[in-house]
C-alpha atoms as a PDB file:
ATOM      1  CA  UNK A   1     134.083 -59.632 119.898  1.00  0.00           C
ATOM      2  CA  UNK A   2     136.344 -57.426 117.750  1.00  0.00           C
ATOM      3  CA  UNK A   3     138.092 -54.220 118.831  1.00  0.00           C
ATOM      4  CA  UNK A   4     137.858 -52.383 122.047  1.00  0.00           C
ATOM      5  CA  UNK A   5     137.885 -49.062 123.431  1.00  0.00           C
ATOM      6  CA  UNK A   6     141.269 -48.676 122.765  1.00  0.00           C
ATOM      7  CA  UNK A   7     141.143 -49.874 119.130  1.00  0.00           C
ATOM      8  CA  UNK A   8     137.732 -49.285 117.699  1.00  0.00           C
ATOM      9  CA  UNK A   9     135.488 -50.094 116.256  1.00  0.00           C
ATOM     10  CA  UNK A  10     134.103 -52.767 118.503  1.00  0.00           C
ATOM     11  CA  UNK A  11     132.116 -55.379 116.402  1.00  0.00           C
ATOM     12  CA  UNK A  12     130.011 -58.187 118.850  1.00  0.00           C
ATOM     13  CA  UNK A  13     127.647 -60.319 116.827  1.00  0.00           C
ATOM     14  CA  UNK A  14     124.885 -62.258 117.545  1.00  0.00           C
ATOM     15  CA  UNK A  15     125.252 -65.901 119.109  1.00  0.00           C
ATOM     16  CA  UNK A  16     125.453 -68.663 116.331  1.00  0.00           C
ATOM     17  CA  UNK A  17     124.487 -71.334 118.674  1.00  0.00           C
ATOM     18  CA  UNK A  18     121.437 -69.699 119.941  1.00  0.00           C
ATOM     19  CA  UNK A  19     120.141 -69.087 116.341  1.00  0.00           C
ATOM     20  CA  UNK A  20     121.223 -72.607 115.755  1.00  0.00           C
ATOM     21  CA  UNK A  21     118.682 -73.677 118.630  1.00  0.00           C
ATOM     22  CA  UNK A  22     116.345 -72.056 117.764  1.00  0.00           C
ATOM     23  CA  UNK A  23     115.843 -72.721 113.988  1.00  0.00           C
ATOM     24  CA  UNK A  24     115.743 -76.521 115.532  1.00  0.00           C
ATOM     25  CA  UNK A  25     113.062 -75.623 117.757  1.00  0.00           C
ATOM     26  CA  UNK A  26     111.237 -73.901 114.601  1.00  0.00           C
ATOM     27  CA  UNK A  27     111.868 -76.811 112.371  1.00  0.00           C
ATOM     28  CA  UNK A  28     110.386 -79.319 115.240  1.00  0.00           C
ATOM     29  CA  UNK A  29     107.458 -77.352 115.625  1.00  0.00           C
ATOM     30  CA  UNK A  30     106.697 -77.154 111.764  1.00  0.00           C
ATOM     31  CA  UNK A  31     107.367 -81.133 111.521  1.00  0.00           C
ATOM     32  CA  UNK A  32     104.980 -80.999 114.381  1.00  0.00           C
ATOM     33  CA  UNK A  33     102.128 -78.914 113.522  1.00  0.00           C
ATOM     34  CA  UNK A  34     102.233 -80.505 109.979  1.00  0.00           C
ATOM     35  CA  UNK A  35     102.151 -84.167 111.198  1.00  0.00           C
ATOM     36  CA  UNK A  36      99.090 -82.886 113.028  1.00  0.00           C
ATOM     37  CA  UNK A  37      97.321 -81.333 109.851  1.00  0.00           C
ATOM     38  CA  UNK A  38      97.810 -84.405 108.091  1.00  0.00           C
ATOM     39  CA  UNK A  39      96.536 -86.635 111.134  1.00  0.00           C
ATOM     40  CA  UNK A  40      92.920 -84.318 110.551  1.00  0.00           C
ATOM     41  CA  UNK A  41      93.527 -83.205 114.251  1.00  0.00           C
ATOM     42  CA  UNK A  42      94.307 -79.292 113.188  1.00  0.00           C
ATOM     43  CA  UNK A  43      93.365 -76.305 114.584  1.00  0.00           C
ATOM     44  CA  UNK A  44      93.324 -72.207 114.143  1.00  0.00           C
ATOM     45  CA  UNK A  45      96.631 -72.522 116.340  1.00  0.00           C
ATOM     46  CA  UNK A  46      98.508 -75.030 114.481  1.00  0.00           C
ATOM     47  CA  UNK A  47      98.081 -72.973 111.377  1.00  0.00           C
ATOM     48  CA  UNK A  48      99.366 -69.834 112.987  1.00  0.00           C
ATOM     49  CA  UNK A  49     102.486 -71.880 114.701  1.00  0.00           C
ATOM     50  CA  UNK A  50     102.467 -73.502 111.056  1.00  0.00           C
ATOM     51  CA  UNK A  51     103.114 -69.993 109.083  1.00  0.00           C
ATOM     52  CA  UNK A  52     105.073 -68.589 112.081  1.00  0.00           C
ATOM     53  CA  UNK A  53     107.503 -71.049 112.567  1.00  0.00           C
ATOM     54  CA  UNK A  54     107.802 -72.285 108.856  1.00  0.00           C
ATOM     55  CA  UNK A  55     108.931 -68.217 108.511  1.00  0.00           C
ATOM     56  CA  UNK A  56     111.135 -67.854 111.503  1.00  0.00           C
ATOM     57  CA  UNK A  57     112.760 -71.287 110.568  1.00  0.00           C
ATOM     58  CA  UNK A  58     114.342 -69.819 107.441  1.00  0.00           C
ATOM     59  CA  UNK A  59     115.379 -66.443 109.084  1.00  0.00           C
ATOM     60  CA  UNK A  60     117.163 -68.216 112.090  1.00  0.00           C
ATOM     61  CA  UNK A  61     119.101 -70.261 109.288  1.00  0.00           C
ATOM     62  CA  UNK A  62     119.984 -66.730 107.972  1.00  0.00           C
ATOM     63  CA  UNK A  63     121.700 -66.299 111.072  1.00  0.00           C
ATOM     64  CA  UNK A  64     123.749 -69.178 111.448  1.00  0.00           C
ATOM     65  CA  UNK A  65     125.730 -68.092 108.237  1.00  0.00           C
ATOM     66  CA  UNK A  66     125.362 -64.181 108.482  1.00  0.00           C
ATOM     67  CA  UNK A  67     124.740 -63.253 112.245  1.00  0.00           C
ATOM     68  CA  UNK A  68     123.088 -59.393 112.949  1.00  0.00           C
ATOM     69  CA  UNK A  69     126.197 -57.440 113.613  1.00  0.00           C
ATOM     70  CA  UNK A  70     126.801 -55.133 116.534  1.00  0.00           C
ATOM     71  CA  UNK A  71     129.094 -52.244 115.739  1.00  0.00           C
ATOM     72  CA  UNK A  72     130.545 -49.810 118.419  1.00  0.00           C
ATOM     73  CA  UNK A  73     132.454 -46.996 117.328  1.00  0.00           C
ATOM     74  CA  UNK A  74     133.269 -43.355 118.437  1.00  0.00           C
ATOM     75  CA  UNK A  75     130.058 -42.210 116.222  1.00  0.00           C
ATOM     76  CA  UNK A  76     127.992 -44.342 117.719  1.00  0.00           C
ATOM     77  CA  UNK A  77     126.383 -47.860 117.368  1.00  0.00           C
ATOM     78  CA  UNK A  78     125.167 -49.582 113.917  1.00  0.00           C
ATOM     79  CA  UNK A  79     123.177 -52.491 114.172  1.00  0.00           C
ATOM     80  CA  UNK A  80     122.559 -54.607 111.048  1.00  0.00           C
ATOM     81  CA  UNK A  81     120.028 -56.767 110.751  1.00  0.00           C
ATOM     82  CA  UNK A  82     118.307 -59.250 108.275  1.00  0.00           C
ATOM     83  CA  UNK A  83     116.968 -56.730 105.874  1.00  0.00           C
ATOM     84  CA  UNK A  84     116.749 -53.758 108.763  1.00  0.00           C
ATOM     85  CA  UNK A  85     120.088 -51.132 109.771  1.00  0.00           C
ATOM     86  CA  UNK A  86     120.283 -48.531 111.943  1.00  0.00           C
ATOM     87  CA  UNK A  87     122.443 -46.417 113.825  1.00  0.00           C
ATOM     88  CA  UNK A  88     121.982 -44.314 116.794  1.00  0.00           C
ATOM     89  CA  UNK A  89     124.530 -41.287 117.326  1.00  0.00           C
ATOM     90  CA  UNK A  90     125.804 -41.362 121.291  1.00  0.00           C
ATOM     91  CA  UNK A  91     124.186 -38.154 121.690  1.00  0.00           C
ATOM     92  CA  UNK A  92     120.822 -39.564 120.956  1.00  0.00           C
ATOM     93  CA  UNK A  93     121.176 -42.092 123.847  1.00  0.00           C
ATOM     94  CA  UNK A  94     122.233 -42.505 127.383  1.00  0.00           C
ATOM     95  CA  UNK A  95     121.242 -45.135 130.705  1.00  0.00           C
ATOM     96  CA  UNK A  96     122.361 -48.872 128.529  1.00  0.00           C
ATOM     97  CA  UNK A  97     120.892 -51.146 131.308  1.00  0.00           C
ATOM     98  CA  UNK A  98     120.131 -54.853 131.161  1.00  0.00           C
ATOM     99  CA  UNK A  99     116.415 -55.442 131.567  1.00  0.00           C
ATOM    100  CA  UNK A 100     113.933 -57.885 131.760  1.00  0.00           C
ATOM    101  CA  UNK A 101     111.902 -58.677 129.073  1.00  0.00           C
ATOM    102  CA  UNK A 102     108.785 -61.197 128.851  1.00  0.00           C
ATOM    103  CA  UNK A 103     106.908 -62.281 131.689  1.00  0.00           C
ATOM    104  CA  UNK A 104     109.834 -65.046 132.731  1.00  0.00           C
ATOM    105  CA  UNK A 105     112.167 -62.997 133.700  1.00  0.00           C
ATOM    106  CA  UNK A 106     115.346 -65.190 133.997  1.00  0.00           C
ATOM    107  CA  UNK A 107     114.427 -66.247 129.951  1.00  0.00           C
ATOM    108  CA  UNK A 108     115.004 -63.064 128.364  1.00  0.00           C
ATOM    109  CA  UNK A 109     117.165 -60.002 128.726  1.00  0.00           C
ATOM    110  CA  UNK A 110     117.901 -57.263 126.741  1.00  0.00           C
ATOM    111  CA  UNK A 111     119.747 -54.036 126.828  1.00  0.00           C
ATOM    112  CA  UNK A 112     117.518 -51.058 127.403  1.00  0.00           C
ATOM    113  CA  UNK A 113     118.456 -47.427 127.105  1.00  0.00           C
ATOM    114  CA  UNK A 114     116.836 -43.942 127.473  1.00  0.00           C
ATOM    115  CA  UNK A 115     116.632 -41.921 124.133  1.00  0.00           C
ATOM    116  CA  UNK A 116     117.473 -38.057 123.947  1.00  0.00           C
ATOM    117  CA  UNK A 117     116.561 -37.344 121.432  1.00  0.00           C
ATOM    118  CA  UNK A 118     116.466 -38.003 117.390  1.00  0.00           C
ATOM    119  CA  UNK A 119     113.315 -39.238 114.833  1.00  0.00           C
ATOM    120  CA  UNK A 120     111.910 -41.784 117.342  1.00  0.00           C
ATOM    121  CA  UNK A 121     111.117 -39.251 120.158  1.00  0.00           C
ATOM    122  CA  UNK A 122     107.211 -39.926 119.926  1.00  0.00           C
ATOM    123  CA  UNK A 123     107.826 -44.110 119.942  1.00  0.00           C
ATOM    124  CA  UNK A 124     110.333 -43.970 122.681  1.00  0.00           C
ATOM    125  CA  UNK A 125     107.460 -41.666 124.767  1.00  0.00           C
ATOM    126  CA  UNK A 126     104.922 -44.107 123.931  1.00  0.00           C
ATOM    127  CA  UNK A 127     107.201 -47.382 125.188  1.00  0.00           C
ATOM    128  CA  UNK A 128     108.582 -45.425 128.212  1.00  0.00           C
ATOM    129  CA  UNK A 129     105.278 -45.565 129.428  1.00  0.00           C
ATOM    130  CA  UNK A 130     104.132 -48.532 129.148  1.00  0.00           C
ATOM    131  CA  UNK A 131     107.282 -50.624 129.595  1.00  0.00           C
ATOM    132  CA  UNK A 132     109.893 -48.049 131.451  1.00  0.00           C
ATOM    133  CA  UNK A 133     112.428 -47.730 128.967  1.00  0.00           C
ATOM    134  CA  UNK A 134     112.293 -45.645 125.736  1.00  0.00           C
ATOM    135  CA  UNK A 135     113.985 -48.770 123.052  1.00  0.00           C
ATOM    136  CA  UNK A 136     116.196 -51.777 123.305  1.00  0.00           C
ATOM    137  CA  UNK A 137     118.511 -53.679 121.652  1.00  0.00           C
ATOM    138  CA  UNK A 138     117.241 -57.655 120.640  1.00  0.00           C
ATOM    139  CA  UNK A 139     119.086 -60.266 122.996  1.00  0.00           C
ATOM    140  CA  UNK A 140     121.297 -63.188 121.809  1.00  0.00           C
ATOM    141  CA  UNK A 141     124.771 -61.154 121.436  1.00  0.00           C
ATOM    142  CA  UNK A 142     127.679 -63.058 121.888  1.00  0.00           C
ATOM    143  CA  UNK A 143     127.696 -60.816 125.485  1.00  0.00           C
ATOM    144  CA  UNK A 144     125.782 -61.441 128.059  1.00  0.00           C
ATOM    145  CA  UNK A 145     123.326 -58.398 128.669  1.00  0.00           C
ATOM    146  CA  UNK A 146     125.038 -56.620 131.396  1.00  0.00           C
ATOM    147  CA  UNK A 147     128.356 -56.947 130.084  1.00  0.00           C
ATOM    148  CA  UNK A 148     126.993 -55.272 126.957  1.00  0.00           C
ATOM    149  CA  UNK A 149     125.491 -52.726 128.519  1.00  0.00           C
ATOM    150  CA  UNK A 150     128.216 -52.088 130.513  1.00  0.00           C
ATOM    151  CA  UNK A 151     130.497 -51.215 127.433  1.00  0.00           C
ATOM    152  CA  UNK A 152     127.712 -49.465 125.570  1.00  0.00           C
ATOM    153  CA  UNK A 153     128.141 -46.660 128.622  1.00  0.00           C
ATOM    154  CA  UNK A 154     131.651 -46.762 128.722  1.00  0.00           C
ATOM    155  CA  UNK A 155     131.848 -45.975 124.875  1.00  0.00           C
ATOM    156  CA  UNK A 156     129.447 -43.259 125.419  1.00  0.00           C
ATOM    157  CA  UNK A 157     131.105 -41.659 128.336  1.00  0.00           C
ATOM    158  CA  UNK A 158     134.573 -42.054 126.481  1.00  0.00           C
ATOM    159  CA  UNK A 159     133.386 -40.577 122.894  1.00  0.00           C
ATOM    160  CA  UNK A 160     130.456 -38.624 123.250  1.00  0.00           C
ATOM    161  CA  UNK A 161     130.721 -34.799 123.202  1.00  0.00           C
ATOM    162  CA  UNK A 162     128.883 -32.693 126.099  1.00  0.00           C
END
């Protein structure tokens, strides 16, 4: 992590070693499912896992070299992805909370937050109620979920306007 609330902006970026694990588990399940193609034992799920995994694989790579970067500044928050950006303007957001996500809950958190406001007003409805929060940021960040989330509500009680 770069910066803090003192000295924005705050940059956090994605965990290396996560992506790292899992473009092995990608590549093991490609060697995998093609080993088992080739044996004559295939199946309609092999192929998917095939396709999915041979294109996750490559992305995962991506990530090693050029994580998705995090930024935190008094304007906001820009996240930048592979091939997706966006930024969300404090006033558009409020409630960061880590959150469950997935049916195992201790595998996967993520930091949730309400939305105000802003172009995704009728999505942020729609996932409110069927999962309880209006949008969330992906997992893997160099900080843990609530530490993240944490920081994302002090920035937005420090910088944005009433």
């Amino acid at each position: 992590m770069q910066g803090n609330l003192d000295n924005p902006p705050i940059i956090i970026y994605k965990s290396r070693l996560k992506s790292f694990g899992l473009c092995l588990v990608s590549i093991g399940f490609v060697l995998f499912a093609g080993n088992e193609i080739v044996d004559g034992s295939a199946n309609l799920f092999l192929y998917a896992g095939l396709i999915l995994f041979g294109i996750s694989a490559p992305i995962w790579a991506y990530y090693m070299f050029k994580p998705p970067t995090l930024r935190i500044d008094p304007d906001g928050i820009f996240l930048s992805e592979f091939l997706t950006s966006r930024t969300l303007k404090w006033a558009e957001v409020r409630n960061f909370r880590a959150h469950d996500i997935g049916p195992y809950r201790w595998a996967s958190k993520a930091v949730v937050f309400d939305v105000l406001g802003g172009p995704n007003q009728t999505i942020a409805a729609t996932r409110r109620s069927v999962s309880g929060f209006d949008d969330r940021l992906t997992g893997s960040w160099t900080l843990g979920p609530k530490s993240l989330a944490d920081l994302l509500n002090a920035a937005r009680a420090r910088w944005a306007t009433p």
